[in-house]
PDB file of N, CA and C in Angstrom:
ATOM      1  N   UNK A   1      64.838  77.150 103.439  1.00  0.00           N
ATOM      2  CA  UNK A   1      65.297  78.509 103.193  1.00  0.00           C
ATOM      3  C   UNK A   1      66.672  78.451 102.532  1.00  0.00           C
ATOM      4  N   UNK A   2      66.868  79.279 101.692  1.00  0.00           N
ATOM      5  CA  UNK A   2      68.295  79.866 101.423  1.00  0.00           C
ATOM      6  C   UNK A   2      68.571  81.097 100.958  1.00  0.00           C
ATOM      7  N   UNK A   3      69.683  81.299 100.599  1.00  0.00           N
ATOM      8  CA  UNK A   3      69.925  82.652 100.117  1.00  0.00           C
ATOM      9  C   UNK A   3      69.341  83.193  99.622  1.00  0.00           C
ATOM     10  N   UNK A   4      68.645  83.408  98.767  1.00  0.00           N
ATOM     11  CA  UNK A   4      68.016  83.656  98.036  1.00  0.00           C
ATOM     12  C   UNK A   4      66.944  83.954  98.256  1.00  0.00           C
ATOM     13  N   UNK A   5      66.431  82.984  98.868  1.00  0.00           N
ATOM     14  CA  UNK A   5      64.898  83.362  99.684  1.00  0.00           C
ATOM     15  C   UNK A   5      65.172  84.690 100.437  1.00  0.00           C
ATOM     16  N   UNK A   6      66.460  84.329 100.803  1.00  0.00           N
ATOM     17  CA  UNK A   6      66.481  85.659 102.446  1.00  0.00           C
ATOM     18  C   UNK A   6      66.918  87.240 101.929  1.00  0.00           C
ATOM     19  N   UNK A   7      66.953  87.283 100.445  1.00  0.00           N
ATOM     20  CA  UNK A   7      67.926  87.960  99.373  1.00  0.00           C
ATOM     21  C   UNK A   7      69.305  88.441 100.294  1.00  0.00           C
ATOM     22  N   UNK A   8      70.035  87.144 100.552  1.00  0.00           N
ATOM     23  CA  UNK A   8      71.370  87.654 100.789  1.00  0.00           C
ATOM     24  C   UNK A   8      72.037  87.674  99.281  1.00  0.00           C
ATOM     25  N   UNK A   9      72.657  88.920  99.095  1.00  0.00           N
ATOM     26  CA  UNK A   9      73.643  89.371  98.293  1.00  0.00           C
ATOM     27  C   UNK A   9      75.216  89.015  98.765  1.00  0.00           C
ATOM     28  N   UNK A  10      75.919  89.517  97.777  1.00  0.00           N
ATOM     29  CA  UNK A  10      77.391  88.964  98.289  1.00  0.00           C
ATOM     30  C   UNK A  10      77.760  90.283  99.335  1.00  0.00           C
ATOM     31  N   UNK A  11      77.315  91.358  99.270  1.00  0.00           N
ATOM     32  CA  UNK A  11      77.887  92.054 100.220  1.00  0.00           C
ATOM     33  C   UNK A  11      77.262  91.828 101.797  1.00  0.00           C
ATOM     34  N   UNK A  12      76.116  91.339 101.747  1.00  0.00           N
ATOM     35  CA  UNK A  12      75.530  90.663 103.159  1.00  0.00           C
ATOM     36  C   UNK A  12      75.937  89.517 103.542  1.00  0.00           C
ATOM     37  N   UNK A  13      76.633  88.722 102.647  1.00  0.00           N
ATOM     38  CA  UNK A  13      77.315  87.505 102.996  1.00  0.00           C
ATOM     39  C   UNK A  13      78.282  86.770 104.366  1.00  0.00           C
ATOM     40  N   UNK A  14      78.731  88.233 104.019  1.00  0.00           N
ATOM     41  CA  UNK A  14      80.406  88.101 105.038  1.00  0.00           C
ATOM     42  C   UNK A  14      79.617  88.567 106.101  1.00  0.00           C
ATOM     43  N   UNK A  15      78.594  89.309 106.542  1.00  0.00           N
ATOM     44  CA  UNK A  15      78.192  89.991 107.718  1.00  0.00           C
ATOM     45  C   UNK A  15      77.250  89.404 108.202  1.00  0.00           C
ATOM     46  N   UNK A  16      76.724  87.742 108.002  1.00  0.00           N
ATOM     47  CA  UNK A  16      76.223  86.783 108.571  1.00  0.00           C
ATOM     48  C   UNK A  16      77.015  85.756 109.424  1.00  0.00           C
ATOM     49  N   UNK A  17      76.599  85.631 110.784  1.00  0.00           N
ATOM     50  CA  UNK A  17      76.957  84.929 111.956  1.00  0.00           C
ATOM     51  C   UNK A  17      76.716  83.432 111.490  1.00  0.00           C
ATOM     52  N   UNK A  18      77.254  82.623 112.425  1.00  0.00           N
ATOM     53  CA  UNK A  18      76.950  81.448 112.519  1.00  0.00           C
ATOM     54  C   UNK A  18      75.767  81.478 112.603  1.00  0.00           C
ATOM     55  N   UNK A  19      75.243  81.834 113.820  1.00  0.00           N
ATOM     56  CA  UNK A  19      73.638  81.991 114.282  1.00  0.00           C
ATOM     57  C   UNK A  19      73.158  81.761 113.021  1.00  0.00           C
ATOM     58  N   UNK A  20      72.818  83.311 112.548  1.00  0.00           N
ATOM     59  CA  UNK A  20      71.984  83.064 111.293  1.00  0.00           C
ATOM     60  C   UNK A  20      71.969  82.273 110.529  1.00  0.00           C
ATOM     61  N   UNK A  21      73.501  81.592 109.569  1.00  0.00           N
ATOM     62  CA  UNK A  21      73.425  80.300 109.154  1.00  0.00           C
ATOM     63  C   UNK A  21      72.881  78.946 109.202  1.00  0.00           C
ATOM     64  N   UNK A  22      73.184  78.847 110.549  1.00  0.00           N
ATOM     65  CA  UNK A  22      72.405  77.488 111.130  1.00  0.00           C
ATOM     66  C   UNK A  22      71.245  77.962 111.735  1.00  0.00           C
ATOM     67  N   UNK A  23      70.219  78.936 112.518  1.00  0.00           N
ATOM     68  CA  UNK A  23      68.801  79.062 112.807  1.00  0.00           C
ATOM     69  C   UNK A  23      68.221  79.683 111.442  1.00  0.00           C
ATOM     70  N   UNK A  24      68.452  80.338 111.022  1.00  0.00           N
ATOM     71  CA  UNK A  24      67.926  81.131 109.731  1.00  0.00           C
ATOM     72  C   UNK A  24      67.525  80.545 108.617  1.00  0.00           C
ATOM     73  N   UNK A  25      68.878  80.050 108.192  1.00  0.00           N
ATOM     74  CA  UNK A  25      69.173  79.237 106.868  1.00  0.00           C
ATOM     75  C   UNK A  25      69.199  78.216 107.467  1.00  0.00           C
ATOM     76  N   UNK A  26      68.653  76.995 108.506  1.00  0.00           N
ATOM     77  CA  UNK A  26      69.101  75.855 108.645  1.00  0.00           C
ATOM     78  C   UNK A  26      70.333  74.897 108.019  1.00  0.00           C
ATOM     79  N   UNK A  27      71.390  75.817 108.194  1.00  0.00           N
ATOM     80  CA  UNK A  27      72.567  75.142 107.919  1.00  0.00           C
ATOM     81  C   UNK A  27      73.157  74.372 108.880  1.00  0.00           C
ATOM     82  N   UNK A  28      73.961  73.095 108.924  1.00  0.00           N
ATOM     83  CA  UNK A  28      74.774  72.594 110.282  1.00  0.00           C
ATOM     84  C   UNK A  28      76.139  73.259 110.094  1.00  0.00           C
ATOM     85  N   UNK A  29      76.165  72.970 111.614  1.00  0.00           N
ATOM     86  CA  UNK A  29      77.433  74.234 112.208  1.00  0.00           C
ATOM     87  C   UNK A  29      78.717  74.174 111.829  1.00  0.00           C
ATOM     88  N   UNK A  30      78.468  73.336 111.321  1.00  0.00           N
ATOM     89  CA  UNK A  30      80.282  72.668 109.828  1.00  0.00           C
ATOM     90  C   UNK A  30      80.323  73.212 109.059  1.00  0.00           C
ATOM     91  N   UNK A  31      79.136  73.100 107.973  1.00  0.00           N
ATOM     92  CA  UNK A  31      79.554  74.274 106.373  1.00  0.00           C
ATOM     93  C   UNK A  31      79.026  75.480 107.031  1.00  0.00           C
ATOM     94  N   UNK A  32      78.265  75.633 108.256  1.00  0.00           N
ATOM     95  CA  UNK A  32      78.585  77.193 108.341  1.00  0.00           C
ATOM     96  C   UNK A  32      79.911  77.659 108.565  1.00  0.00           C
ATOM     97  N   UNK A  33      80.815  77.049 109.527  1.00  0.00           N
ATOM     98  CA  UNK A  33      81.919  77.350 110.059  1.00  0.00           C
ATOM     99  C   UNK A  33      82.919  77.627 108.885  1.00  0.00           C
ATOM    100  N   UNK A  34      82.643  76.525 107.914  1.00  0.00           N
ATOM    101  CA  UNK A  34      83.611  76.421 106.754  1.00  0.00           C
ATOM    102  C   UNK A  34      83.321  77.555 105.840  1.00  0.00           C
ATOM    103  N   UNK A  35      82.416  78.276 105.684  1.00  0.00           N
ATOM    104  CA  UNK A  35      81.806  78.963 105.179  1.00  0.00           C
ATOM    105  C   UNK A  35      82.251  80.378 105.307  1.00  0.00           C
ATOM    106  N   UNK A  36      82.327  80.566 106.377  1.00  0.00           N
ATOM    107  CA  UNK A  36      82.563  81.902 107.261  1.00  0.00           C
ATOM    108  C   UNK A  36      84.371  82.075 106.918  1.00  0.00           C
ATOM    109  N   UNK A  37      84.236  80.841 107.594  1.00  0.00           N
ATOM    110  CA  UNK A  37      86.020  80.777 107.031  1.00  0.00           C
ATOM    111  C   UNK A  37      86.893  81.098 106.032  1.00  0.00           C
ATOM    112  N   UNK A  38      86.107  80.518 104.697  1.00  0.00           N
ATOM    113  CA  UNK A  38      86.719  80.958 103.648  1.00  0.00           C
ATOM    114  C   UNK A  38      86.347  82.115 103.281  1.00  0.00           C
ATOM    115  N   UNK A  39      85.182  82.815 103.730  1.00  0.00           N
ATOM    116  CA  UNK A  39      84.695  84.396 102.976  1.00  0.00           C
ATOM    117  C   UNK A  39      86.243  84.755 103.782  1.00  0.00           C
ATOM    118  N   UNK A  40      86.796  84.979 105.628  1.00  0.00           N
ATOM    119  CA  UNK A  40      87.408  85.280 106.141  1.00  0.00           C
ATOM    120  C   UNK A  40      88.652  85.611 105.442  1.00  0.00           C
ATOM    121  N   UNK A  41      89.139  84.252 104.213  1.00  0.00           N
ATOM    122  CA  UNK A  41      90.523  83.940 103.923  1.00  0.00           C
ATOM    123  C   UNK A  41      89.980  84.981 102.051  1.00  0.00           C
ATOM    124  N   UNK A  42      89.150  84.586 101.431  1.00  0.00           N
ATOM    125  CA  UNK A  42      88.705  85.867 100.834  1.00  0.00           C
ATOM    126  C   UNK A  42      88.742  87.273 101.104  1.00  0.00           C
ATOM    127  N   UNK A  43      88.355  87.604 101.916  1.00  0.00           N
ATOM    128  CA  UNK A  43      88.262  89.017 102.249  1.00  0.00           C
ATOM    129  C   UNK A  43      89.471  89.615 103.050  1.00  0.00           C
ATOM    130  N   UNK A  44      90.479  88.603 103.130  1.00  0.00           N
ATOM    131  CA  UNK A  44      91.630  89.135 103.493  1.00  0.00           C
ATOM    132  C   UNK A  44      91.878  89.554 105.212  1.00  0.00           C
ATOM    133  N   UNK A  45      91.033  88.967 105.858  1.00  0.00           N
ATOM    134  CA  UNK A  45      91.044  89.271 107.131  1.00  0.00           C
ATOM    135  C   UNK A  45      89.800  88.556 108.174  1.00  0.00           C
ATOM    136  N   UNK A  46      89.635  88.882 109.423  1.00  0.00           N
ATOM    137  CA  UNK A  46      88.609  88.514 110.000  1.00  0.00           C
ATOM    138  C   UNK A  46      86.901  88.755 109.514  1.00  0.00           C
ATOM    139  N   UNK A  47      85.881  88.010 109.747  1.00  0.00           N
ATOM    140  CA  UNK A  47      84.905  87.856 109.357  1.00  0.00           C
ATOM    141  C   UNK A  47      84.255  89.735 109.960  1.00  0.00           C
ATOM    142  N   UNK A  48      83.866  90.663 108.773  1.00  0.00           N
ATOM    143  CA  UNK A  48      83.515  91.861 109.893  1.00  0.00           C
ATOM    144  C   UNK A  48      82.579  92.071 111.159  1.00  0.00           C
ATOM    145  N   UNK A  49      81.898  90.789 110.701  1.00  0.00           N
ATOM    146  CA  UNK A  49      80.811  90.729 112.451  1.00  0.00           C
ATOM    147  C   UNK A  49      81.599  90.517 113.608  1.00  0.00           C
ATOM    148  N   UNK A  50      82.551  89.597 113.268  1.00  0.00           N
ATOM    149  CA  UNK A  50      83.401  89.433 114.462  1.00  0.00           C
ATOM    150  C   UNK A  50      84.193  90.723 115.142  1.00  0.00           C
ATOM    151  N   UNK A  51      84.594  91.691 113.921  1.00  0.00           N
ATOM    152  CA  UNK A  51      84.999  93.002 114.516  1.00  0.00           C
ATOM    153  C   UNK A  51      84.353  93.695 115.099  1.00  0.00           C
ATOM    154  N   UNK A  52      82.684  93.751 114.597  1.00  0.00           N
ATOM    155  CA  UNK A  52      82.163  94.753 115.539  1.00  0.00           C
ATOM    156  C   UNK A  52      81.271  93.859 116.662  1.00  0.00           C
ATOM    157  N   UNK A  53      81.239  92.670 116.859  1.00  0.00           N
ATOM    158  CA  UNK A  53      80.752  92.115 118.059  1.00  0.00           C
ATOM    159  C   UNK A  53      81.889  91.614 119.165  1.00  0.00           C
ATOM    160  N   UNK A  54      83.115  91.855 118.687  1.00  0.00           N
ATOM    161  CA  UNK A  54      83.838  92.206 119.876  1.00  0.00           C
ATOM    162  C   UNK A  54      84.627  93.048 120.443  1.00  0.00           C
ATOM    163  N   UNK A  55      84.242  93.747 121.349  1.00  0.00           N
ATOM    164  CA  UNK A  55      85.631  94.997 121.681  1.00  0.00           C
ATOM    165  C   UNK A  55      86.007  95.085 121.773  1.00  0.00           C
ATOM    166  N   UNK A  56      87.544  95.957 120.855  1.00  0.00           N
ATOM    167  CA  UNK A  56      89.196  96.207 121.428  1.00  0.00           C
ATOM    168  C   UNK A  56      89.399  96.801 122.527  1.00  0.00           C
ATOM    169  N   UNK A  57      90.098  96.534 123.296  1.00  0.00           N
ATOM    170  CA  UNK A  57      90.875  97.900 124.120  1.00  0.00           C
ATOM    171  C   UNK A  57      91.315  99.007 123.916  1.00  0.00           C
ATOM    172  N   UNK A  58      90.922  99.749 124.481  1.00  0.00           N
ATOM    173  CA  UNK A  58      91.801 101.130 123.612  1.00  0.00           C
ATOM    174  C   UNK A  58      93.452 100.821 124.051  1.00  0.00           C
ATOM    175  N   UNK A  59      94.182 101.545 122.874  1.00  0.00           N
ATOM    176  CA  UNK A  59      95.751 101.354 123.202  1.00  0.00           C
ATOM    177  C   UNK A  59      96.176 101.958 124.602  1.00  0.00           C
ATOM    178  N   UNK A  60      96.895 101.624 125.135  1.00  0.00           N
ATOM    179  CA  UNK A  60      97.544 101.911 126.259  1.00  0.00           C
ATOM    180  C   UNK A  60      98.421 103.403 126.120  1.00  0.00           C
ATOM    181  N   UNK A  61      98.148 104.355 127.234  1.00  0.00           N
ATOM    182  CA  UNK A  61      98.844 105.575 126.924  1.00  0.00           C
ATOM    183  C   UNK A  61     100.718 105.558 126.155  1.00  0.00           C
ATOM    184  N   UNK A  62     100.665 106.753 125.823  1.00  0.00           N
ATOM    185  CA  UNK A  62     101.754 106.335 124.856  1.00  0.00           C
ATOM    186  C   UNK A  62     102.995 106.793 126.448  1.00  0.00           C
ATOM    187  N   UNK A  63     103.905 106.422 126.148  1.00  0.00           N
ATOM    188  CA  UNK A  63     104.786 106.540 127.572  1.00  0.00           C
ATOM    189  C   UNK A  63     106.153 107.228 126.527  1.00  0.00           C
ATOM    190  N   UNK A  64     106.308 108.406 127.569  1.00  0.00           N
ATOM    191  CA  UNK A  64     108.329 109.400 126.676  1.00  0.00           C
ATOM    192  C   UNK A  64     108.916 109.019 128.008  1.00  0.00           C
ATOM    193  N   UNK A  65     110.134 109.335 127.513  1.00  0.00           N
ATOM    194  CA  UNK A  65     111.258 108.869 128.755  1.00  0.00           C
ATOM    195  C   UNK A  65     112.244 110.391 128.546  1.00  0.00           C
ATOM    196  N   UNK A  66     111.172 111.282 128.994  1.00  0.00           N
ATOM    197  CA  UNK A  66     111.962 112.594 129.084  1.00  0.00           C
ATOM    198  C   UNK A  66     112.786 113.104 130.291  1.00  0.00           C
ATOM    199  N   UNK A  67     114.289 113.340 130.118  1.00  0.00           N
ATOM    200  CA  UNK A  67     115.304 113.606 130.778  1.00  0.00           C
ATOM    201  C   UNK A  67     115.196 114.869 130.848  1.00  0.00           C
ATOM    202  N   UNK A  68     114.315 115.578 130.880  1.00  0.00           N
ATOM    203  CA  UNK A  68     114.576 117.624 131.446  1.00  0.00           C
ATOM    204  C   UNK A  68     113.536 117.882 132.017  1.00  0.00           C
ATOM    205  N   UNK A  69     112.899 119.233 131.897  1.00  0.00           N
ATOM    206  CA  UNK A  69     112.509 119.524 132.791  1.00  0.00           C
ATOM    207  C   UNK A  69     110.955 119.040 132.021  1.00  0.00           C
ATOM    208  N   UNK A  70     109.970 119.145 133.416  1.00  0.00           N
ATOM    209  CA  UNK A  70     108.923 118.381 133.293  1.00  0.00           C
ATOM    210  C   UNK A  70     108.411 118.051 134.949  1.00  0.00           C
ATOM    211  N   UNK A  71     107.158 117.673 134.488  1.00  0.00           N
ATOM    212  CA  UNK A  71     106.726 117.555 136.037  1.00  0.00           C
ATOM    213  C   UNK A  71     106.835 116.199 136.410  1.00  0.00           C
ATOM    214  N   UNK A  72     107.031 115.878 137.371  1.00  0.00           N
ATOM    215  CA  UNK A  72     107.903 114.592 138.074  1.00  0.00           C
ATOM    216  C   UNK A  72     106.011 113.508 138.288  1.00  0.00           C
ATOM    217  N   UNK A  73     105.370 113.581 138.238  1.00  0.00           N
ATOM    218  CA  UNK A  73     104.198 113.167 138.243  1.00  0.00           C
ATOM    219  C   UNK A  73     103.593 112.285 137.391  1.00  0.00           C
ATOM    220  N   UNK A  74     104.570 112.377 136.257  1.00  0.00           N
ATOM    221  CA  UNK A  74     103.971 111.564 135.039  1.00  0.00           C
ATOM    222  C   UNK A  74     103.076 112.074 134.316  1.00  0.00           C
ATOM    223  N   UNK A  75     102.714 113.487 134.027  1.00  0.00           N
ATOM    224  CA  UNK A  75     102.519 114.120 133.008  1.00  0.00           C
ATOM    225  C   UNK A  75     103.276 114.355 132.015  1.00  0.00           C
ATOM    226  N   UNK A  76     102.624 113.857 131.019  1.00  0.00           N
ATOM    227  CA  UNK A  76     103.301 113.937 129.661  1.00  0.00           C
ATOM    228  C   UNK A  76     102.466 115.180 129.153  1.00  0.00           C
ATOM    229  N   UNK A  77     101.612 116.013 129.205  1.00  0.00           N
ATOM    230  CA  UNK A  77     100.518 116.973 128.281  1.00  0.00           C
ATOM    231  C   UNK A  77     101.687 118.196 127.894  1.00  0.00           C
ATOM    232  N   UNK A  78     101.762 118.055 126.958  1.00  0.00           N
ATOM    233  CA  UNK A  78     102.805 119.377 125.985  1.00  0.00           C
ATOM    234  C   UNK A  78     102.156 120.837 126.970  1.00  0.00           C
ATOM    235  N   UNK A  79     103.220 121.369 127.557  1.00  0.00           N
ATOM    236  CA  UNK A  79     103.101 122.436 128.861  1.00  0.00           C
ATOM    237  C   UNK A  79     102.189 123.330 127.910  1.00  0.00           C
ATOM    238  N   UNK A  80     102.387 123.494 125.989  1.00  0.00           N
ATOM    239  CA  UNK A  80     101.317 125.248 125.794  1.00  0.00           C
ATOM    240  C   UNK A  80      99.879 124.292 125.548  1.00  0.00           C
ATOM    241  N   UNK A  81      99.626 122.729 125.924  1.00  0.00           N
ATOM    242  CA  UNK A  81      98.260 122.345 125.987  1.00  0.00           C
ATOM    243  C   UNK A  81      97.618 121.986 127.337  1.00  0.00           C
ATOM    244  N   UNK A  82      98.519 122.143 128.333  1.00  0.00           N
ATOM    245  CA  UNK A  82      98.662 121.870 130.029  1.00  0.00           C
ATOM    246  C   UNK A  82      97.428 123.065 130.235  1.00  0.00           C
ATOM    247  N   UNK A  83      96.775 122.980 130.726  1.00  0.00           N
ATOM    248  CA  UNK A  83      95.684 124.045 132.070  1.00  0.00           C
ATOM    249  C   UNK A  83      96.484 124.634 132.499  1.00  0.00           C
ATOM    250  N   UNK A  84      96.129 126.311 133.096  1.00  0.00           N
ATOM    251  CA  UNK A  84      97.036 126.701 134.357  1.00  0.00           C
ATOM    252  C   UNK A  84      96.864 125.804 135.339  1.00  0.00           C
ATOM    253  N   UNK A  85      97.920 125.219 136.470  1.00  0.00           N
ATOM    254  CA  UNK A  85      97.789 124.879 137.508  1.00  0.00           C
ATOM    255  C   UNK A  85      97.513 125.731 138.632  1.00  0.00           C
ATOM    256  N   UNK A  86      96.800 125.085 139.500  1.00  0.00           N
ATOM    257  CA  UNK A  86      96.138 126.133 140.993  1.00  0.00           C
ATOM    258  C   UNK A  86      96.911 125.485 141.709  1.00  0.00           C
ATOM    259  N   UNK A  87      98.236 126.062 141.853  1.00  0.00           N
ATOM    260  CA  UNK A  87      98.842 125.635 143.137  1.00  0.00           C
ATOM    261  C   UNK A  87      99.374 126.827 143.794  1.00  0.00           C
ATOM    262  N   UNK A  88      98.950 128.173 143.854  1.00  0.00           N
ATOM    263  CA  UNK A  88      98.592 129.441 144.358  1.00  0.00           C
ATOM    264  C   UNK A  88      99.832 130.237 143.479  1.00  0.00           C
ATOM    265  N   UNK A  89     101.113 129.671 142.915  1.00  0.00           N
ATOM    266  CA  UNK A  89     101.350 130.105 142.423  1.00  0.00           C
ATOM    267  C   UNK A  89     101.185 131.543 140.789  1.00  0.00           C
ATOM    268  N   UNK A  90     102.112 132.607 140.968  1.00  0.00           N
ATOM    269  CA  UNK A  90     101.755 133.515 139.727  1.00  0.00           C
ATOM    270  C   UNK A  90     102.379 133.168 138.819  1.00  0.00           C
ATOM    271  N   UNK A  91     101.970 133.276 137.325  1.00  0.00           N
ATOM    272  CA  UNK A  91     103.230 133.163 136.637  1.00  0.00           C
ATOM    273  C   UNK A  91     103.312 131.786 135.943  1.00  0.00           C
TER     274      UNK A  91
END
């Protein structure tokens, strides 16, 4: 098998795994690796399978260091996007 057979194009290129390289295309796991690598250093960044087969974290809440008034709780929500609070209070 090769490319060609499998009609990989250059835009399907970069979005082939090792896996596929070496079970697919019977490639050994060297010029696949090397392979992957340089599309990587081509394309200016990580291989894109690798982006979407592994998951980021979402960012960590953003943290203010507000000195007035505010609720002592660690709410940050801008008070005209805040819920009324039910703490029996009117007003």
């Amino acid at each position: 098998m090769n490319f060609r057979d499998q009609s990989i194009d250059g835009a399907g290129l970069p979005l082939l795994t090792e896996e596929h390289l070496t079970n697919s295309l019977g490639m050994k796991l060297g010029p696949a690796l090397k392979l992957r690598s340089m599309l990587a250093k081509k394309l200016g960044g990580p291989c894109p399978c690798a982006l979407c087969s592994v998951p980021t974290p979402p960012p960590p809440p953003a943290r203010t260091n507000s000195s007035g008034s505010g609720s002592s709780k660690g709410d940050t929500t801008p008070t005209a996007n805040r819920p009324p609070s039910n703490d029996g209070s009117i007003g």
